[in-house]
N, C-alpha and C. Protein backbone atom coordinates (compact mmCIF):
# COMPACT_ATOMS: atom_id res chain seq x y z
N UNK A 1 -4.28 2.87 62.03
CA UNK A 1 -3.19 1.96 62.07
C UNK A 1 -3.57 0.62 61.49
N UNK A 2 -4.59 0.53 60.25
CA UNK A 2 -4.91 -0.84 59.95
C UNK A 2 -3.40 -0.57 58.62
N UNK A 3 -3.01 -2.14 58.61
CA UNK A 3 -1.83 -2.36 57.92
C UNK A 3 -2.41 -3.32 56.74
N UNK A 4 -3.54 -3.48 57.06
CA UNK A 4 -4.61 -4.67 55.96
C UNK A 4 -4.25 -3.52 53.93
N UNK A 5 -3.89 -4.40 53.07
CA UNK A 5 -4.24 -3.39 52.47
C UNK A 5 -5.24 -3.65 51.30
N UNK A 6 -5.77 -2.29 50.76
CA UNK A 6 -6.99 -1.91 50.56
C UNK A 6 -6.97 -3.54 49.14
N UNK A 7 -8.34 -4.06 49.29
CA UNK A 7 -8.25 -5.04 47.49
C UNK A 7 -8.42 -4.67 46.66
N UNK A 8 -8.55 -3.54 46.62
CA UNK A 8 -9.11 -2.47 45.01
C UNK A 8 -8.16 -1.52 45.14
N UNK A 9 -6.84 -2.39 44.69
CA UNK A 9 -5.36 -1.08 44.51
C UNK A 9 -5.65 -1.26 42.88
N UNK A 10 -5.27 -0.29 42.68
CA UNK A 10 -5.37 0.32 41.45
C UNK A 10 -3.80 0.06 40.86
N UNK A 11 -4.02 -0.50 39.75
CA UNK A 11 -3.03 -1.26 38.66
C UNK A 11 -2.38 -0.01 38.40
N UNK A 12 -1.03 -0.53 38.15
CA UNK A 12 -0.01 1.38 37.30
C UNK A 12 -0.83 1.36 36.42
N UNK A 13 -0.38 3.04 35.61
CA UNK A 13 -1.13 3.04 34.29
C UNK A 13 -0.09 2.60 33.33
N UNK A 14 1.29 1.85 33.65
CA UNK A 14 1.73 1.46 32.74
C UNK A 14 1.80 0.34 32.06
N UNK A 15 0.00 -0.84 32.38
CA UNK A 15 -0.19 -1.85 32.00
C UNK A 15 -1.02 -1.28 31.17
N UNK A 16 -2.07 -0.10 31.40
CA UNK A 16 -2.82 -0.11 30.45
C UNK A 16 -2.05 0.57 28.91
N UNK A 17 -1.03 1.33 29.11
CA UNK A 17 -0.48 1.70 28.28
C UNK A 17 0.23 0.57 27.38
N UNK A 18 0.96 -0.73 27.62
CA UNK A 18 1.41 -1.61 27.48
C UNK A 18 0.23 -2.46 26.45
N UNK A 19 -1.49 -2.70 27.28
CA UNK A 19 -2.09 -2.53 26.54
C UNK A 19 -2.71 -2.44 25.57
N UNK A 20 -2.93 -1.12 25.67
CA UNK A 20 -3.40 -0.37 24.40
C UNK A 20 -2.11 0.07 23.15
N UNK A 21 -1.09 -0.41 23.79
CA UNK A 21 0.00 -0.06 22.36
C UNK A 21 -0.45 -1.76 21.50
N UNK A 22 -0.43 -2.71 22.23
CA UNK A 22 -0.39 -4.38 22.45
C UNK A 22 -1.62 -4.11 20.87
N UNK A 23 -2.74 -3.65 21.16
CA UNK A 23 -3.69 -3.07 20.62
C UNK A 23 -3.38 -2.36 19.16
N UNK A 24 -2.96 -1.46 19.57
CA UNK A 24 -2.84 -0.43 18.50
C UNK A 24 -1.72 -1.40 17.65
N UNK A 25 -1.10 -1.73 17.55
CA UNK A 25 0.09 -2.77 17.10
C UNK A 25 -0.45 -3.72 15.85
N UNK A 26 -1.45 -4.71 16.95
CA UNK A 26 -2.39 -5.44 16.01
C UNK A 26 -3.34 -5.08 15.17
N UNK A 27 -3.88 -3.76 15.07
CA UNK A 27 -4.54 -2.97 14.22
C UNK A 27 -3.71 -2.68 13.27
N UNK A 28 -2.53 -2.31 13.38
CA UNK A 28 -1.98 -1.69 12.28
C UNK A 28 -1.16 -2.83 11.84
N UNK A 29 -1.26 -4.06 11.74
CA UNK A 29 -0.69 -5.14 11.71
C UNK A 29 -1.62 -6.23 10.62
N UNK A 30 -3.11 -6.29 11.18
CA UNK A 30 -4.02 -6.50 10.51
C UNK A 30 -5.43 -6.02 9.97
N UNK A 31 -5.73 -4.98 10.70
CA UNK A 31 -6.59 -4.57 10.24
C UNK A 31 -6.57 -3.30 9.20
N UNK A 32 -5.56 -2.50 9.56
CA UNK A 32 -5.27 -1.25 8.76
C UNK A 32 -5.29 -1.79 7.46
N UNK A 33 -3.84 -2.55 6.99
CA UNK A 33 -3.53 -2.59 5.94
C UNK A 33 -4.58 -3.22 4.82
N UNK A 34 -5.58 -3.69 4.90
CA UNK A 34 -6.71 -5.14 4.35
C UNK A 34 -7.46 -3.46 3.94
N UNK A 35 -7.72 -2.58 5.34
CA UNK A 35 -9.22 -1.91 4.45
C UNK A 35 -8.52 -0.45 3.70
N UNK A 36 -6.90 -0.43 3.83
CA UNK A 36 -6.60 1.45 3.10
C UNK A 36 -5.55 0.35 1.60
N UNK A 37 -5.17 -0.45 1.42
CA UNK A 37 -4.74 -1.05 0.58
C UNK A 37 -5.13 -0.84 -0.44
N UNK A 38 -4.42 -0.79 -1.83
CA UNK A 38 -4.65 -0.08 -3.01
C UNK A 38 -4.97 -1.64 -3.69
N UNK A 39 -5.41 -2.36 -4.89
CA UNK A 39 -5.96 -3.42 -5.02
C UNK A 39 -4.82 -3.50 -6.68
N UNK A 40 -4.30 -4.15 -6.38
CA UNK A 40 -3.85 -4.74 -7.87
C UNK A 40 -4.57 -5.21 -9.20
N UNK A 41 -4.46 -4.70 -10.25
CA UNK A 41 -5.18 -5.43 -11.11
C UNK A 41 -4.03 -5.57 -12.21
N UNK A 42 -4.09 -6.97 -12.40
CA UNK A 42 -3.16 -7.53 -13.67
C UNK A 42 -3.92 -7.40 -15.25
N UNK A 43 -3.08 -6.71 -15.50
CA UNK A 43 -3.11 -6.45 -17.71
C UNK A 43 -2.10 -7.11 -17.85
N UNK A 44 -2.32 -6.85 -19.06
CA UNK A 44 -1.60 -7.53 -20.22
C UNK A 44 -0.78 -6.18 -21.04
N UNK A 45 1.04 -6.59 -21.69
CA UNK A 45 1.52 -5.43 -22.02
C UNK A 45 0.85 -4.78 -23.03
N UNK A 46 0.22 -5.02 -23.57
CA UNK A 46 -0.68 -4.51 -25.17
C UNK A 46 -1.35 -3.01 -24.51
N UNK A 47 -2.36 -3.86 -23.74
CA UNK A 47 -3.09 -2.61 -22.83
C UNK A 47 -2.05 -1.52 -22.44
N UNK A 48 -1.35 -1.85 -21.69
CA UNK A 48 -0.38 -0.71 -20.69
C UNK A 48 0.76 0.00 -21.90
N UNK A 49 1.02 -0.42 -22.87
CA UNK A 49 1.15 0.28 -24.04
C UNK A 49 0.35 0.93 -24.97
N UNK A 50 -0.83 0.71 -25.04
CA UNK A 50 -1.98 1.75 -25.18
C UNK A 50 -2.49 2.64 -24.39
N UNK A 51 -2.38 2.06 -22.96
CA UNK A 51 -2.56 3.28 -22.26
C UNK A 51 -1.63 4.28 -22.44
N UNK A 52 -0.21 4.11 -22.35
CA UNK A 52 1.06 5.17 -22.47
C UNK A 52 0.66 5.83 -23.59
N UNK A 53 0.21 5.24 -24.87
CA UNK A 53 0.26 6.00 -26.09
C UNK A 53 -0.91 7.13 -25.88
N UNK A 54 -1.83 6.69 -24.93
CA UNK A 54 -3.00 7.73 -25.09
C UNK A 54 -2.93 8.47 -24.31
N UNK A 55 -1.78 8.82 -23.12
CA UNK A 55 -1.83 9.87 -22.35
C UNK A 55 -2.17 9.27 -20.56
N UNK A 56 -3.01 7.76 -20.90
CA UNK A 56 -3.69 7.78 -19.57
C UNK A 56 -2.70 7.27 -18.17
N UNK A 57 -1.26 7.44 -18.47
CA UNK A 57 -0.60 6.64 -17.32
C UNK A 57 -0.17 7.89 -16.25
N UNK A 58 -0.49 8.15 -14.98
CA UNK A 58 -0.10 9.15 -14.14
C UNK A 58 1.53 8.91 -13.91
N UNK A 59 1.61 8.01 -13.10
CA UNK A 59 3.23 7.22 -12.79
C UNK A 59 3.73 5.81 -12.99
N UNK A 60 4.77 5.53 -12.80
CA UNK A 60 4.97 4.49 -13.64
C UNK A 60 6.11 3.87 -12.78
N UNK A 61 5.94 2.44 -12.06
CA UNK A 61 7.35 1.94 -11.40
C UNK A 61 7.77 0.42 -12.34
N UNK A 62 8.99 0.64 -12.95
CA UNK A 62 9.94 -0.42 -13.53
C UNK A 62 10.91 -0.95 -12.74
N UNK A 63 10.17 -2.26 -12.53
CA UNK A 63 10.92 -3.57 -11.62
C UNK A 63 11.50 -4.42 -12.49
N UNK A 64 12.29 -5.50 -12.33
CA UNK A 64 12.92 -6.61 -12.78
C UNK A 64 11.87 -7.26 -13.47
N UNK A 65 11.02 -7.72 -12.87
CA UNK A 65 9.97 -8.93 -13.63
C UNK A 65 8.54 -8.40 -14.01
N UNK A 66 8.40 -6.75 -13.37
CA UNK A 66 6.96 -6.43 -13.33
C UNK A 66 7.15 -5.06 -13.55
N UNK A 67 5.92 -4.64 -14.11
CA UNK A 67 5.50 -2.60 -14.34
C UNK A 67 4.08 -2.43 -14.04
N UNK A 68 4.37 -1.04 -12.66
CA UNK A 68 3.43 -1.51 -12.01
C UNK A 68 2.96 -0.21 -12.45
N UNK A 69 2.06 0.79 -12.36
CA UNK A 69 1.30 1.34 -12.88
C UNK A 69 -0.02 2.47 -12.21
N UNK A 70 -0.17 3.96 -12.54
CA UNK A 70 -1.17 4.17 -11.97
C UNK A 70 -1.39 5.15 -13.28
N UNK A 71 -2.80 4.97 -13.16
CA UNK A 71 -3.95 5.64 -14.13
C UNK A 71 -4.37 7.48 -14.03
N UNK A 72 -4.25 8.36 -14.66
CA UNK A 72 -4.56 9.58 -14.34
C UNK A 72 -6.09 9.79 -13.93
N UNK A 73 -6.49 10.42 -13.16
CA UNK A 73 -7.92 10.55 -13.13
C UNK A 73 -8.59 9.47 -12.62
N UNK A 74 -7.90 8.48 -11.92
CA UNK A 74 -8.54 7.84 -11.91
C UNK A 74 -9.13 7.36 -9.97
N UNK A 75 -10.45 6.75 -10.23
CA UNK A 75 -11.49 6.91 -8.68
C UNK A 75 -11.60 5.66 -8.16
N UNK A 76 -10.61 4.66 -8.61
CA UNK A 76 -10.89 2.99 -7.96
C UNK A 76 -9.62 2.64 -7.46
N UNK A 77 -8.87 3.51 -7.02
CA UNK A 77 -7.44 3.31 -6.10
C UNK A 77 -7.01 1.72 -6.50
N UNK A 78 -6.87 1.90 -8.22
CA UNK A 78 -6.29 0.94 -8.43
C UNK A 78 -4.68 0.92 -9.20
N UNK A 79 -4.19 -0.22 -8.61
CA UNK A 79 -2.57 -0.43 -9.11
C UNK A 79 -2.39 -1.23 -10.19
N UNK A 80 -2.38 -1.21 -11.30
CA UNK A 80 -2.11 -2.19 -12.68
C UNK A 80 -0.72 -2.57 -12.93
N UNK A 81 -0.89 -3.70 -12.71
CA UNK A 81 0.77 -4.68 -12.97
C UNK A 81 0.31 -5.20 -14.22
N UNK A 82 1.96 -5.28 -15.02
CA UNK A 82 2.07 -6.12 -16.23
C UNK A 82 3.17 -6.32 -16.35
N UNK A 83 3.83 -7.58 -16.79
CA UNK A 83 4.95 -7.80 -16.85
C UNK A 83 5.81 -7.15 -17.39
N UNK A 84 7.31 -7.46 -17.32
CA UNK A 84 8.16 -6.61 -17.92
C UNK A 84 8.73 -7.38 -18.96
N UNK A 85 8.79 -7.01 -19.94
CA UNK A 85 8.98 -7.50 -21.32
C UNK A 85 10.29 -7.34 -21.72
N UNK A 86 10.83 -6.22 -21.42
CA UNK A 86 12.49 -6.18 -21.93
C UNK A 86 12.78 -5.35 -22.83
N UNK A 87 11.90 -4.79 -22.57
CA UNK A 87 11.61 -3.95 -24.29
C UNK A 87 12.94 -2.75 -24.12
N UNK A 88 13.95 -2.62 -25.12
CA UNK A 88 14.94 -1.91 -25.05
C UNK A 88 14.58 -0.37 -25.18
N UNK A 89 13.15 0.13 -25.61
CA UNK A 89 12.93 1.34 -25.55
C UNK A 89 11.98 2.02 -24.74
N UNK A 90 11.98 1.33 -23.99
CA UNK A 90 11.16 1.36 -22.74
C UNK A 90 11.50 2.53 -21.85
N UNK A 91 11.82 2.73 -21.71
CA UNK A 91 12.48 4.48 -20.95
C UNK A 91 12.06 5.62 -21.88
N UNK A 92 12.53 5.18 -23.71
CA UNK A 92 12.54 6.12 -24.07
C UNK A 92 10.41 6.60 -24.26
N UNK A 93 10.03 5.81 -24.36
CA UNK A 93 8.48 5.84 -24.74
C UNK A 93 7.73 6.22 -23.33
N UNK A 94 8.69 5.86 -21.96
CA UNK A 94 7.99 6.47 -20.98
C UNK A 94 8.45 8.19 -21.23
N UNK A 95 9.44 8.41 -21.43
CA UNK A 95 9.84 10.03 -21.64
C UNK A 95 9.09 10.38 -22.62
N UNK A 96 8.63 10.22 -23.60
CA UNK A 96 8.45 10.76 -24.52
C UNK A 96 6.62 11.23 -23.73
N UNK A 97 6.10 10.30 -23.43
CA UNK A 97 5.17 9.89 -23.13
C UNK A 97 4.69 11.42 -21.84
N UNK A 98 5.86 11.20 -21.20
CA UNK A 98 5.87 12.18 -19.64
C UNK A 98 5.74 11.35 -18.51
């Protein structure tokens, strides 16, 4: 009949869950993105039109101000931006291209 209660009550587990999301949150907030991030590298259009002509462009995204770029074969998980020029045959040289 002691009504004293015990000082080592044990917390819900729904602080530690609260937590460890609190946690997991800020990882994927700051730490994830810094070390799986693909790294930009800026060319110039000359280049990224030689690359197209020679085969070496895998895919290809056309934005308003920028063309961003990935390399076939390639082992440095890199993204190549170059501006967008305006060039009116620009679709057709990516088709032709593949």
């Amino acid at each position: 009949m002691n009504d004293i209660k015990n000082p080592k009550t044990k917390k819900p587990m729904i602080y530690y869950y609260v937590i460890a999301l609190l946690v997991f949150m800020l990882l994927n907030t700051f730490l994830f993105p810094s070390l799986f991030r693909r790294t930009e590298r800026e060319v110039d259009y000359s280049t990224f039109m030689n690359q197209l002509n020679e085969g070496q462009i895998q895919q290809v995204e056309v934005q308003d101000q920028k063309i961003e770029y990935i390399l076939k074969d390639q082992e440095d998980w890199n993204i190549y931006v170059t501006g967008n020029m305006g060039d009116p045959n620009l679709v057709d040289k990516l088709e032709e291209a593949d």
